[in-house]
Each structure stands twice: as structure tokens, then as C-alpha cells.
Protein backbone atom coordinates (compact mmCIF):
# COMPACT_ATOMS: atom_id res chain seq x y z
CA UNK A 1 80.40 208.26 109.84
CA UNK A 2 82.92 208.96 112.54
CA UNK A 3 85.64 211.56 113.07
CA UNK A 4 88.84 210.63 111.71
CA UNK A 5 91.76 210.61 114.19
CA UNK A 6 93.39 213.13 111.87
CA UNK A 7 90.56 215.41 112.54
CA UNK A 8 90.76 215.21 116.12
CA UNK A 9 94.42 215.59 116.18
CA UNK A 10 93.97 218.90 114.45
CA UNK A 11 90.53 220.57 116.50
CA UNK A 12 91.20 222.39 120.04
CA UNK A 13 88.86 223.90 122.21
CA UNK A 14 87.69 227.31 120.64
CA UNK A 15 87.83 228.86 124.35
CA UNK A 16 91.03 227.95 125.71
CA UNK A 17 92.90 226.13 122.63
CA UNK A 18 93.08 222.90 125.28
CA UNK A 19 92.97 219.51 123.82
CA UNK A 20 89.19 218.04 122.72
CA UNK A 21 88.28 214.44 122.52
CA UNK A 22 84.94 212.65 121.23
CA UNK A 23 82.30 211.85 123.83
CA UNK A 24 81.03 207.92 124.92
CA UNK A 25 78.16 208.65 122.65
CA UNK A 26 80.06 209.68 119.75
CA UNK A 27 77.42 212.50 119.10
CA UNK A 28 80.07 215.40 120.55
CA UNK A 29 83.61 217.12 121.40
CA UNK A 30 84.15 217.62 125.47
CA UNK A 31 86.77 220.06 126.61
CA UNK A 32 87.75 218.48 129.85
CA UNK A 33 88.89 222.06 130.94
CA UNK A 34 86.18 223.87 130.08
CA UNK A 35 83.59 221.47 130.71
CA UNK A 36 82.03 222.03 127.55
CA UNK A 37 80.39 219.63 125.01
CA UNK A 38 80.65 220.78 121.29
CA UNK A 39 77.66 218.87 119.57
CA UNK A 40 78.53 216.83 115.93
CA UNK A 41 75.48 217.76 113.33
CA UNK A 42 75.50 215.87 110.46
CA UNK A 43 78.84 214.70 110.50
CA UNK A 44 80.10 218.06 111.31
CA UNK A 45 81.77 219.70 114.73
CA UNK A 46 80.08 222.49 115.66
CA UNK A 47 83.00 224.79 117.33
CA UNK A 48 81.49 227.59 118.74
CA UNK A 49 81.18 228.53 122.26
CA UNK A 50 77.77 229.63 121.73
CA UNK A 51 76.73 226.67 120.63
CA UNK A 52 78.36 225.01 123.59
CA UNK A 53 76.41 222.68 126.08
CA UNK A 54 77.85 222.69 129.87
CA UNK A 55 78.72 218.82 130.67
């Protein structure tokens, strides 16, 4: 199950509130500011910056 556009319309980047989108692989949120990657577990963003992989 994807992400619904509504979803993404609402989500920002928990570390500087800039604008997320969904990755090639559909498996996670980048920040193009940040250069972070914000994994999707079971259907589910994960929005910390903890759990935050570099890109």
C-alpha cells in the first residue's frame, strides 16, 4: 500500500519543516535539504531524526 498524496501533502521534514517527497523505491521520505531518508515500516513514515538514514 502506498502513501496517499494527501499524506504527503501534509508531512514535512521533522528537522527543518522543508518539503518531503517519496523515494524511487517507494520504501522512504528524502528531505532534499537535509539529505535525509525517513524509512516507511509497515506502511508507516517513520519521522524521527534519529531514525534518519544520510542519502
Amino acid at each position: 500500500m502506498a502513501i496517499s498524496k494527501e499524506l504527503l501533502d501534509i508531512l514535512a521534514c521533522p528537522k527543518c519543516k522543508g518539503a518531503i517527497q517519496l523515494n524511487d523505491k517507494q520504501d522512504g521520505l528524502v528531505c532534499d535539504a537535509c539529505k535525509l531518508l525517513y524509512p516507511i515500516k509497515d506502511d508507516i513514515p517513520v519521522m524521527l531524526i534519529d531514525e534518519a538514514l544520510p542519502v
